[in-house]
Protein backbone atom coordinates (compact mmCIF):
# COMPACT_ATOMS: atom_id res chain seq x y z
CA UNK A 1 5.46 -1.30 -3.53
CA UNK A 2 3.51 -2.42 -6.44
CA UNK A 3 3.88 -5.97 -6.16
CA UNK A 4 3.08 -8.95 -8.91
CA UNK A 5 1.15 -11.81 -8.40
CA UNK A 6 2.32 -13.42 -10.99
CA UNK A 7 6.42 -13.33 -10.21
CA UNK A 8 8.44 -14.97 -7.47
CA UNK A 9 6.74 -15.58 -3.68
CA UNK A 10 5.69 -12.53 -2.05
CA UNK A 11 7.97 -12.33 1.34
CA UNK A 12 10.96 -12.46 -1.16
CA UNK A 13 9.53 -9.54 -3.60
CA UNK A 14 9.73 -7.30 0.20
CA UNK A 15 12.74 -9.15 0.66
CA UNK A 16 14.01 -7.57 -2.69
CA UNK A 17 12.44 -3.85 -2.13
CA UNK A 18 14.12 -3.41 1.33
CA UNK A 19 17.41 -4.98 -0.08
CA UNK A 20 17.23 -2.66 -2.44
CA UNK A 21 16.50 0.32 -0.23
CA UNK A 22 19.59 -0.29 1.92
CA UNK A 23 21.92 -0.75 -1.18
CA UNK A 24 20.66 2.84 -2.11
CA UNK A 25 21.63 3.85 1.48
CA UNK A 26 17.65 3.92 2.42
CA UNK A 27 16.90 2.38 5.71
CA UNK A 28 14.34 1.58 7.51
CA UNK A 29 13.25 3.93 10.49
CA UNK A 30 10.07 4.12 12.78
CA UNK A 31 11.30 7.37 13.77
CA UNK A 32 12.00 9.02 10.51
CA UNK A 33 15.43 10.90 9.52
CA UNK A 34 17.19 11.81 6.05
CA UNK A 35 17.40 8.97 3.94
CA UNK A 36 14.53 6.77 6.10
CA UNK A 37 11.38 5.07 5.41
CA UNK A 38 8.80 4.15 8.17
CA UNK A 39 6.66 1.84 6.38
CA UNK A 40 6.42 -0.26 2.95
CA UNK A 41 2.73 0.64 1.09
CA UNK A 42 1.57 -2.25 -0.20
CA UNK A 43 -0.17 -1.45 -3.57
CA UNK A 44 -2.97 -3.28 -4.13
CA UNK A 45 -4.81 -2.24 -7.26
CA UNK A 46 -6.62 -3.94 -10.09
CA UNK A 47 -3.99 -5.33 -12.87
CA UNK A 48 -3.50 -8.81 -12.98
CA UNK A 49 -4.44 -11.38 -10.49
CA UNK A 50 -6.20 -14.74 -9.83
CA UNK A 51 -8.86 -16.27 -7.30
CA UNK A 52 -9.69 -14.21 -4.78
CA UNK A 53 -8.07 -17.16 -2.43
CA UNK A 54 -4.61 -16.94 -4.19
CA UNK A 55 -5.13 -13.13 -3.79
CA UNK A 56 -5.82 -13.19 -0.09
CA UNK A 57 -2.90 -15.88 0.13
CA UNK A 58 -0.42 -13.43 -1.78
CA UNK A 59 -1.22 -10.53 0.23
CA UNK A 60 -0.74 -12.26 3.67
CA UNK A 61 2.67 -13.25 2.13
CA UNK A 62 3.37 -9.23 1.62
CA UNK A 63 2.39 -9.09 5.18
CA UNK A 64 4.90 -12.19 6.04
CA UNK A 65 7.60 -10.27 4.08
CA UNK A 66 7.20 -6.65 5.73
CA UNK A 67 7.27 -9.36 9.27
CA UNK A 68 10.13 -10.94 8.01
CA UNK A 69 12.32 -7.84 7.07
CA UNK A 70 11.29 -6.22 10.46
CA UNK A 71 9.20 -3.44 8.75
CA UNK A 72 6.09 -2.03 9.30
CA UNK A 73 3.50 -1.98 6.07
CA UNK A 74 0.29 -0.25 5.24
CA UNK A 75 -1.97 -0.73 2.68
CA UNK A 76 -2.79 1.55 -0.43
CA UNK A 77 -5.95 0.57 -2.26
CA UNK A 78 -9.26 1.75 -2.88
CA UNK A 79 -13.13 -0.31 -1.71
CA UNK A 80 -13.34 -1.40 -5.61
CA UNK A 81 -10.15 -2.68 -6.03
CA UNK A 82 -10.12 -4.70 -2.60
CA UNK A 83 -13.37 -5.73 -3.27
CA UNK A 84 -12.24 -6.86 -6.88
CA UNK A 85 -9.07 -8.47 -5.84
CA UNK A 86 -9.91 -10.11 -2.43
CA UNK A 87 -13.90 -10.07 -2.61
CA UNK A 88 -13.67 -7.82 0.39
CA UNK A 89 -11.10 -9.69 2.98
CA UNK A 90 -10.97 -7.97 6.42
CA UNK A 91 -7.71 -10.18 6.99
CA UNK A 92 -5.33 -6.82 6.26
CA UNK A 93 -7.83 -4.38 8.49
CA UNK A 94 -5.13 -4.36 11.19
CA UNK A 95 -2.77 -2.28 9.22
CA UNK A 96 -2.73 1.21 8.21
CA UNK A 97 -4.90 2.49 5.04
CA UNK A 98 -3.91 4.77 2.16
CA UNK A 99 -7.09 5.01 0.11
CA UNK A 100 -7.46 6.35 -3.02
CA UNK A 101 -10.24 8.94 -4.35
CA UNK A 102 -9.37 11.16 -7.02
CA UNK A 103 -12.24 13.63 -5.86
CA UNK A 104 -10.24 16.69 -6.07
CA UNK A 105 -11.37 16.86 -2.77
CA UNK A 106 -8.22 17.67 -0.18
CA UNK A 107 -10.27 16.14 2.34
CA UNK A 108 -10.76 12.39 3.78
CA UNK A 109 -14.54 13.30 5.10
CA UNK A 110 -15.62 11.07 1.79
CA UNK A 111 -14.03 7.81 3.78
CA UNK A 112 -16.55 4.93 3.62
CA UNK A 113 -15.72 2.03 5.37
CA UNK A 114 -14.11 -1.50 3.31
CA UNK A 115 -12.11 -4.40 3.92
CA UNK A 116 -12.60 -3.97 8.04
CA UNK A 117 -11.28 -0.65 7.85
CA UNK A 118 -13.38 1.92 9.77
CA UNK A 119 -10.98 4.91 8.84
CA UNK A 120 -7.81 5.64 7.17
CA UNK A 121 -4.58 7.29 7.79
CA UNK A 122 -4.27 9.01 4.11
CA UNK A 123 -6.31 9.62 0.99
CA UNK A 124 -4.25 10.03 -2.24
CA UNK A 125 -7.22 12.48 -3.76
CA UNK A 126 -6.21 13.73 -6.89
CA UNK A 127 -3.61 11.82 -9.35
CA UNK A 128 -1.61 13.59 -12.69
CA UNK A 129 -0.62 16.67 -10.93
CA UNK A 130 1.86 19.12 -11.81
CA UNK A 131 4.07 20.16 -8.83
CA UNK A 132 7.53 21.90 -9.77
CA UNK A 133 8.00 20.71 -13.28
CA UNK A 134 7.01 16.84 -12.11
CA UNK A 135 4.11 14.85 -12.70
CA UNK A 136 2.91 13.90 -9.22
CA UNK A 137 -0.56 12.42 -7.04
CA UNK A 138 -1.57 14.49 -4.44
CA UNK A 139 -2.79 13.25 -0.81
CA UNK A 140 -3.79 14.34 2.85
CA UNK A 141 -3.12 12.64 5.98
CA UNK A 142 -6.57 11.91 7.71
């Protein structure tokens, strides 16, 4: 979920994704199956926000939403766009981490710690890939 700052309170933009989801016939499942999810990636990259506060503010109200909907989230970011956007916040260290590290390196032994995360769960390592005619980013599990 790419969310923005700048349009409508967060909890309702989640609100609006999982709506969304189930009017596509996409539910939400832990446990995985055709047509699931198992968690909402919370995309937190450098485009247009404000203070650091309101950032750390907005994000715990992604948080609220994914609580609210009765979904799990992760987060999907990289240490200089945290660092830019909530001037390094450990507040979000409880949930998963997707980090981003277009190394070319199919490997997550580059991982430096950010944010209050000591590891992550995936590393999206190289972005602009062709895979079977589509344009795609490729990552690893950790």
């Amino acid at each position: 979920m790419f969310p923005d700052a700048h349009v409508d309170d967060p909890a309702s933009q989640v609100s609006g994704l999982v709506a969304a989801l189930k009017n596509a016939n996409i539910h939400y499942s832990p446990s995985g199956g055709k047509y699931t999810y198992d968690r909402v990636w919370l995309d937190i990259e450098v485009y247009a926000w404000g203070s650091v506060a309101n950032n750390i503010k907005f994000i715990q109200g992604l948080i609220q939403g994914c609580k609210n909907n009765g979904v799990a989230c992760g987060v999907y970011t990289n240490e200089y766009n945290w660092g830019s956007i909530t001037g390094g916040w450990t507040g979000a260290s409880d949930l998963p981490l997707w980090y981003a590290h277009y190394d070319g390196v199919e490997s997550c032994s580059d991982f430096t710690p950010f944010g209050g995360w000591s590891r992550a769960v995936k590393k999206q390592w190289k972005g602009d890939a062709a895979l079977c005619s589509a344009d795609v980013d490729l990552n690893i599990d950790c």
